[in-house]
N, C-alpha and C. Protein backbone atom coordinates (compact mmCIF):
# COMPACT_ATOMS: atom_id res chain seq x y z
N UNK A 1 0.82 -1.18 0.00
CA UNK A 1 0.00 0.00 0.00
C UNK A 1 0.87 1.24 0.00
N UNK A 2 2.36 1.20 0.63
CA UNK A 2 3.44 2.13 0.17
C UNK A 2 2.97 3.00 -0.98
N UNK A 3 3.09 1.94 -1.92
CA UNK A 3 3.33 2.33 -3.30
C UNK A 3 2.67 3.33 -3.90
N UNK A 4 1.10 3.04 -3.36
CA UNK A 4 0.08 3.71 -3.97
C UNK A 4 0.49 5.32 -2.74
N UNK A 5 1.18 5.47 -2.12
CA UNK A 5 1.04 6.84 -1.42
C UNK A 5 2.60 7.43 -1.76
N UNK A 6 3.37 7.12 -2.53
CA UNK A 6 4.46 7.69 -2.53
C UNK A 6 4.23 8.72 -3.76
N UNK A 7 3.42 9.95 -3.51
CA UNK A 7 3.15 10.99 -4.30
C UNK A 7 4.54 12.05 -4.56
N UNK A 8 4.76 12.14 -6.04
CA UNK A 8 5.85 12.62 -6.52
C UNK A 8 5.05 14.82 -6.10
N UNK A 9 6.09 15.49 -6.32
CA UNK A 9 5.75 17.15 -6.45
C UNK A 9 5.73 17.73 -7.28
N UNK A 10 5.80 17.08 -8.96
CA UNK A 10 5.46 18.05 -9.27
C UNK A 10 3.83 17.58 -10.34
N UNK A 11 3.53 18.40 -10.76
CA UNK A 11 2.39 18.09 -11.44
C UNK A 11 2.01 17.56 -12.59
N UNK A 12 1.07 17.27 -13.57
CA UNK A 12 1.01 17.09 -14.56
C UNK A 12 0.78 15.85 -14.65
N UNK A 13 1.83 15.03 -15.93
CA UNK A 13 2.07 13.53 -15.60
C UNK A 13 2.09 12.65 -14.31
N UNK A 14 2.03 13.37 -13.11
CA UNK A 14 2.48 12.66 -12.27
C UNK A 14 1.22 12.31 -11.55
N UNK A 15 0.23 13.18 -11.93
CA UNK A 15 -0.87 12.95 -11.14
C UNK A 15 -1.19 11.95 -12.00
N UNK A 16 -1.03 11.61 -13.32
CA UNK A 16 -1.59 10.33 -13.75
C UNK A 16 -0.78 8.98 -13.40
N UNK A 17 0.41 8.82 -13.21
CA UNK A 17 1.04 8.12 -12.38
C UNK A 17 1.13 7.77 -11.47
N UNK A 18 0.32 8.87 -10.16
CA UNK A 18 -0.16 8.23 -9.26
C UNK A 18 -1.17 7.60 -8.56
N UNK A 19 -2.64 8.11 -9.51
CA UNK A 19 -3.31 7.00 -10.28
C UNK A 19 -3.54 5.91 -10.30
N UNK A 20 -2.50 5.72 -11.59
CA UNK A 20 -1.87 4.18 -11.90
C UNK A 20 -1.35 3.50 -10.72
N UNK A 21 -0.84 4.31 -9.70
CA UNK A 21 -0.67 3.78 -8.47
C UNK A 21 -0.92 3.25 -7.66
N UNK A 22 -2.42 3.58 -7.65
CA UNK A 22 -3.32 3.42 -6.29
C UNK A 22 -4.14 2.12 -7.12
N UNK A 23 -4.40 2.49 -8.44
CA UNK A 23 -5.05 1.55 -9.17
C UNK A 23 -4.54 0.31 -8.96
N UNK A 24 -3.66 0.20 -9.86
CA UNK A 24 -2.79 -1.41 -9.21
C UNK A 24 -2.29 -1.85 -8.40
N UNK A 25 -2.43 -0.76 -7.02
CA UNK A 25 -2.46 -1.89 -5.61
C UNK A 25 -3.63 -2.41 -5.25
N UNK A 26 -4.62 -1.27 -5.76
CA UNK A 26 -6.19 -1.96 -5.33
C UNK A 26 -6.53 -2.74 -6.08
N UNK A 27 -6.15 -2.87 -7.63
CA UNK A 27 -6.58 -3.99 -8.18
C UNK A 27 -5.87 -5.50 -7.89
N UNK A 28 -5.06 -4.93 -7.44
CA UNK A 28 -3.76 -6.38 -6.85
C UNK A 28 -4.42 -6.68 -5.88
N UNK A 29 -4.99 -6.24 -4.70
CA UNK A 29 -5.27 -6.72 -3.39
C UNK A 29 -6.57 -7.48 -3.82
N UNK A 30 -7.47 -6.74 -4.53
CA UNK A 30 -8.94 -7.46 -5.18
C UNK A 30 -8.84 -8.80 -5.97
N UNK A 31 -8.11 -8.70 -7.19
CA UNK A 31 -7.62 -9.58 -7.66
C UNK A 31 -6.79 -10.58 -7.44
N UNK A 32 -5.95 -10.59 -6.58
CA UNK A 32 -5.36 -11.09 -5.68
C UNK A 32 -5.88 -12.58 -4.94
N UNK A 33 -7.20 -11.83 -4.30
CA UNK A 33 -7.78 -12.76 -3.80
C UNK A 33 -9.11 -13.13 -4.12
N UNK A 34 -9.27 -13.20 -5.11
CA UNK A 34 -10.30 -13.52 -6.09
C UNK A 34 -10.04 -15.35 -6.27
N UNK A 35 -9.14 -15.91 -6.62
CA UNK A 35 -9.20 -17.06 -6.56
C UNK A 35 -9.38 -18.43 -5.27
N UNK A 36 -8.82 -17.47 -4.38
CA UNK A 36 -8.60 -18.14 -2.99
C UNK A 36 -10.38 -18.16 -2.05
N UNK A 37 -11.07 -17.26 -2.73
CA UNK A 37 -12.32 -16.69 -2.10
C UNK A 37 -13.05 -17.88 -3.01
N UNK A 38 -12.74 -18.00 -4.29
CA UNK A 38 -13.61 -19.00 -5.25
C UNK A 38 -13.66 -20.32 -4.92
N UNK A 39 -12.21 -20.57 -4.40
CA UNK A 39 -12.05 -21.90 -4.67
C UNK A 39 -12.46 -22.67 -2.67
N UNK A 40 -11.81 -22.27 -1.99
CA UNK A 40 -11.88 -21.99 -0.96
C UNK A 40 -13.40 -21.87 -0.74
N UNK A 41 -14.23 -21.58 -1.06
CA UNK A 41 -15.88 -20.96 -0.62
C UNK A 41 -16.17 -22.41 -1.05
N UNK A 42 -15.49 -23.13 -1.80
CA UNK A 42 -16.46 -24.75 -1.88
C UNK A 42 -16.01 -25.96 -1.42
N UNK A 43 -17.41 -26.11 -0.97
CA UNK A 43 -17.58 -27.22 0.11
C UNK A 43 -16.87 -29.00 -0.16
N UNK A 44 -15.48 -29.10 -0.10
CA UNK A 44 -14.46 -30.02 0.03
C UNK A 44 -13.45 -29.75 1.47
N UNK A 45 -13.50 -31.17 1.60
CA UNK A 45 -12.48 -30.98 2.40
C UNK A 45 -11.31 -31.96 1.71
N UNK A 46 -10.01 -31.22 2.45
CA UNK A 46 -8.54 -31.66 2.16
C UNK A 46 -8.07 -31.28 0.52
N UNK A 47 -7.18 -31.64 0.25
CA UNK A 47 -6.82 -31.18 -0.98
C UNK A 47 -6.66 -31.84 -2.37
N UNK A 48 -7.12 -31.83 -3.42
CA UNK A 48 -8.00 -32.37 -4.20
C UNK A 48 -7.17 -31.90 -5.84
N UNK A 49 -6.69 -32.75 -6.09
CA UNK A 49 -5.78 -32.56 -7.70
C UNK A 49 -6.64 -31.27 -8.29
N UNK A 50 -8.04 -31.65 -8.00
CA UNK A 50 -8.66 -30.86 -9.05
C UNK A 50 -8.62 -29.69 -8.69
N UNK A 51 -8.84 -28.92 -7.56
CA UNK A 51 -9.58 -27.95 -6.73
C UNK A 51 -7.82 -27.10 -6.92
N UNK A 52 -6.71 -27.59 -7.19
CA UNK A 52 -5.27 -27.31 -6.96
C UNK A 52 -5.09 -26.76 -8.88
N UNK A 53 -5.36 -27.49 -9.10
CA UNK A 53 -5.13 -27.44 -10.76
C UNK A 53 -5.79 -26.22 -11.13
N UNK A 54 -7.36 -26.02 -10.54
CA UNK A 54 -8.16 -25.04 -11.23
C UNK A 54 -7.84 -23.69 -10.25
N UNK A 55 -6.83 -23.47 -9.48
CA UNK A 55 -6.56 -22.63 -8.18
C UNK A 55 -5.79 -22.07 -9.45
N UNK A 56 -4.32 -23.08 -9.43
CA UNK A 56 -3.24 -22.73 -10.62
C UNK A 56 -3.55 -22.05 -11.99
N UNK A 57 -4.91 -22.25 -12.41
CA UNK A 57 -5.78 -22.10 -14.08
C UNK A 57 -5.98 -20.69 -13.58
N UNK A 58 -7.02 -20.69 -12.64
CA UNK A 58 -6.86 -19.53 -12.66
C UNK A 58 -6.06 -18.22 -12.10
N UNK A 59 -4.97 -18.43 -11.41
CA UNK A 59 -3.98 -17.69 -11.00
C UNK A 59 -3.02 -17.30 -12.27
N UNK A 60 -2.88 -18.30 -13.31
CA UNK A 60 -2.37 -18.03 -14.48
C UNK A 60 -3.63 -17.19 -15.10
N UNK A 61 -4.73 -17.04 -15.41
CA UNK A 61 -5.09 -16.65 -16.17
C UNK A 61 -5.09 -14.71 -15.67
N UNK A 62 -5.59 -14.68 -14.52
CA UNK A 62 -5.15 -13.45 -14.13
C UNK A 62 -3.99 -12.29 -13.93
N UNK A 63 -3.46 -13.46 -14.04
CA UNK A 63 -1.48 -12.44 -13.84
C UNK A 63 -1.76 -12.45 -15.36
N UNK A 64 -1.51 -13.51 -16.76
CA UNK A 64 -2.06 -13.19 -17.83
C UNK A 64 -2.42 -11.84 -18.49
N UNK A 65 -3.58 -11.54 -17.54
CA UNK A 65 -4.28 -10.32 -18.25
C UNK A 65 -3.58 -9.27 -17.96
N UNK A 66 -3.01 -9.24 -16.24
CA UNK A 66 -1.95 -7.81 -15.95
C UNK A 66 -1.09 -7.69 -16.77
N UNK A 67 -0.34 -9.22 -17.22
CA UNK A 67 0.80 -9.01 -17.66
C UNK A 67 0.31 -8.55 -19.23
N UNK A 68 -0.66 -8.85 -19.94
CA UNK A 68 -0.86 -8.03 -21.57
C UNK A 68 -1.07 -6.54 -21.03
N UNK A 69 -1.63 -6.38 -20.16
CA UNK A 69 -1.88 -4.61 -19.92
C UNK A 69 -0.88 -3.91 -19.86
N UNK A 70 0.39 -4.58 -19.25
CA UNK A 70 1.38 -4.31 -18.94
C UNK A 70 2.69 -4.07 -20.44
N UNK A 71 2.28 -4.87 -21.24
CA UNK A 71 3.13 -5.54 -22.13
C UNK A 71 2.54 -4.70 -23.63
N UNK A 72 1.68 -4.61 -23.74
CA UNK A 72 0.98 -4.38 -24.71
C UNK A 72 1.01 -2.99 -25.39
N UNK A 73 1.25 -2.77 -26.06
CA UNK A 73 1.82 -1.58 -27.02
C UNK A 73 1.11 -0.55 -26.67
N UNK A 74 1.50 1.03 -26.29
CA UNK A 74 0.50 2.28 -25.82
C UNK A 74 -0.12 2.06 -24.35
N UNK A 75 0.02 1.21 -23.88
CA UNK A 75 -1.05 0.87 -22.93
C UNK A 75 -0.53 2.18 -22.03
N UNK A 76 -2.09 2.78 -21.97
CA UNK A 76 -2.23 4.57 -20.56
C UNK A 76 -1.94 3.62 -19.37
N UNK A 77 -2.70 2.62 -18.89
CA UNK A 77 -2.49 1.63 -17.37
C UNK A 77 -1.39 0.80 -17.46
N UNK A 78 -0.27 0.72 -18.14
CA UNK A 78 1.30 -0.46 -17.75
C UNK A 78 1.43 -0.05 -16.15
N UNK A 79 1.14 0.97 -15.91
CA UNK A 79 2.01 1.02 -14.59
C UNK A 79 0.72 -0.06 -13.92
N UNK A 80 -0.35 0.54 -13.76
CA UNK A 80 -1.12 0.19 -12.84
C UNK A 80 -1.59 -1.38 -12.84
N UNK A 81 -1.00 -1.94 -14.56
CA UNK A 81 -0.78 -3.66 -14.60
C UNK A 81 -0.24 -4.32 -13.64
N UNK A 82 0.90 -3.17 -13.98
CA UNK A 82 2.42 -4.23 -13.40
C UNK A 82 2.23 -4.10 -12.24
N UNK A 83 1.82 -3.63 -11.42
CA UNK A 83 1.51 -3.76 -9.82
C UNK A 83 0.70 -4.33 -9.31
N UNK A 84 -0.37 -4.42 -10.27
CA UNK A 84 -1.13 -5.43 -10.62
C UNK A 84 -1.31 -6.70 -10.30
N UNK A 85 -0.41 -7.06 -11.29
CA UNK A 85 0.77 -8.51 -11.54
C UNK A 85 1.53 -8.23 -10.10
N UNK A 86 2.04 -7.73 -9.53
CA UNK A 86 3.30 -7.84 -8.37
C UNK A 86 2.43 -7.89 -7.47
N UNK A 87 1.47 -7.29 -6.94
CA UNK A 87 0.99 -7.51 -5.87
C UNK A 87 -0.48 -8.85 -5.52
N UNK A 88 -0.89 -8.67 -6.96
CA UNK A 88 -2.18 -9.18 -7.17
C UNK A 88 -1.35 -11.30 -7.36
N UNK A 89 0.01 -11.08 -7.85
CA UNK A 89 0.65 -12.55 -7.32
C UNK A 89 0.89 -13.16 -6.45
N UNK A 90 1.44 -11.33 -5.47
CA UNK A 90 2.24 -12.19 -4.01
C UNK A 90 1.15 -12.09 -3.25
N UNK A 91 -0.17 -11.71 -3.47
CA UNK A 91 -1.62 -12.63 -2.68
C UNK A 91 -1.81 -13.85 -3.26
N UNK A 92 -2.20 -14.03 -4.22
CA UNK A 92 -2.54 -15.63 -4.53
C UNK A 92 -1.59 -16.38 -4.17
N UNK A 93 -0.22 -16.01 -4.40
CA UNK A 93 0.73 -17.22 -3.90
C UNK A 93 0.77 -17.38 -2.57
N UNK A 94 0.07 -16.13 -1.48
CA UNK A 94 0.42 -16.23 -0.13
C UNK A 94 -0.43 -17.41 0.11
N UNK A 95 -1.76 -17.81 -0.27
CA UNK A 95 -2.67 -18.51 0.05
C UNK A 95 -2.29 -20.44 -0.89
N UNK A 96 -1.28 -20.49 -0.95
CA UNK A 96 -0.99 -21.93 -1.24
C UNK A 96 -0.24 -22.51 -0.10
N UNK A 97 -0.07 -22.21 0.65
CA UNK A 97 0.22 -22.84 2.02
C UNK A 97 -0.29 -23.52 2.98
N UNK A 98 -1.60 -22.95 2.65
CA UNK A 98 -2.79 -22.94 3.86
C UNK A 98 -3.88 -23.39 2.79
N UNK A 99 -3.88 -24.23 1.96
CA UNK A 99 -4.51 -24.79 0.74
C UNK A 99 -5.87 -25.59 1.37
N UNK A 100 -4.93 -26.45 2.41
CA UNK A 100 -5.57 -27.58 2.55
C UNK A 100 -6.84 -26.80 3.42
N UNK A 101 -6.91 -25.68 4.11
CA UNK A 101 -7.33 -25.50 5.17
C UNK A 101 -8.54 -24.68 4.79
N UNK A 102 -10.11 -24.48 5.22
CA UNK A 102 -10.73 -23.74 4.66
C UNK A 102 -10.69 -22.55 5.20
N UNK A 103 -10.67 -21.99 4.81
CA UNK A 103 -10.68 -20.39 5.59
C UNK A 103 -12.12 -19.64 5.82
N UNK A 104 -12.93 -19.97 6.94
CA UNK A 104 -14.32 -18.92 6.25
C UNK A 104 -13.98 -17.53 6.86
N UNK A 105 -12.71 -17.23 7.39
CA UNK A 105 -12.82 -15.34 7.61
C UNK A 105 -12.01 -15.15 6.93
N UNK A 106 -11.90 -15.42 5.22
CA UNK A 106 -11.03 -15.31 4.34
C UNK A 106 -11.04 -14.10 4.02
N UNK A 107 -12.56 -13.50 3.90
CA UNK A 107 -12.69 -12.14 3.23
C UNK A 107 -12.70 -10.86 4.07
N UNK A 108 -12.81 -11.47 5.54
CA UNK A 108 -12.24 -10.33 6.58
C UNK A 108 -10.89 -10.41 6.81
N UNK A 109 -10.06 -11.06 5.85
CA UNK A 109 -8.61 -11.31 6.29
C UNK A 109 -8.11 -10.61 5.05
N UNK A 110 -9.06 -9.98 4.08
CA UNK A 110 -9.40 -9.44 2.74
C UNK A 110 -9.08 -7.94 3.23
N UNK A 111 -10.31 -7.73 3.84
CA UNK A 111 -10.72 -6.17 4.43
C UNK A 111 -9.42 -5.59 5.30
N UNK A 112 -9.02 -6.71 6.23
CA UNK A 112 -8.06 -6.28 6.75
C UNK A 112 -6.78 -5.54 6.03
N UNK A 113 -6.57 -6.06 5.00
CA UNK A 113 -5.32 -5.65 4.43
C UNK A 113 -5.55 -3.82 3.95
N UNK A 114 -6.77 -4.17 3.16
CA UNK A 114 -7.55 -2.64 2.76
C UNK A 114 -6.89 -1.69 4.01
């Protein structure tokens, strides 16, 4: 959340840069835990090839999209991708540890970070 408050002085460009700032930590923290809330919210217990595979499907498919926003020719939001991608990873990856385990105050463990 640093990131998004380290406001530069002078004006112009920068206010759109910081922006892009705030954007892709909040979309990182949201996105982030978008898969762990999906997969996690259904009713299995222990850990399950499948439930692991489709965690992975979609953790790839989301860094994916930061990373074309990021990558992608002209793009006004690269910044706010790539933070995107950096932060919106090192949530989903935080939650493969604790796989096996269901979490139901997952999404107040969500808010908290906010």
């Amino acid at each position: 959340v640093t990131v998004a408050y380290m406001f530069s002085f002078t004006t112009g460009s920068s206010f759109e840069k910081n922006i892009n700032r705030m954007l892709g930590v909040a979309m990182g923290l949201v996105f982030g835990n978008v898969p762990a809330i999906a997969i996690f919210s259904l009713n299995a217990t222990g850990i399950s090839a499948e439930r692991l595979v489709i965690y992975f499907v979609v953790i790839f498919l989301i860094w994916v999209m930061a990373m074309y926003g990021t990558l992608a020719t002209g793009s006004k939001y690269g910044l706010a991708c790539l933070l995107w991608a950096g932060y919106g990873g090192m949530h989903m990856m935080s939650h493969v540890p604790h796989f096996n385990t269901l979490a139901p105050n997952l999404f107040l463990e969500v808010l908290d970070n906010f």
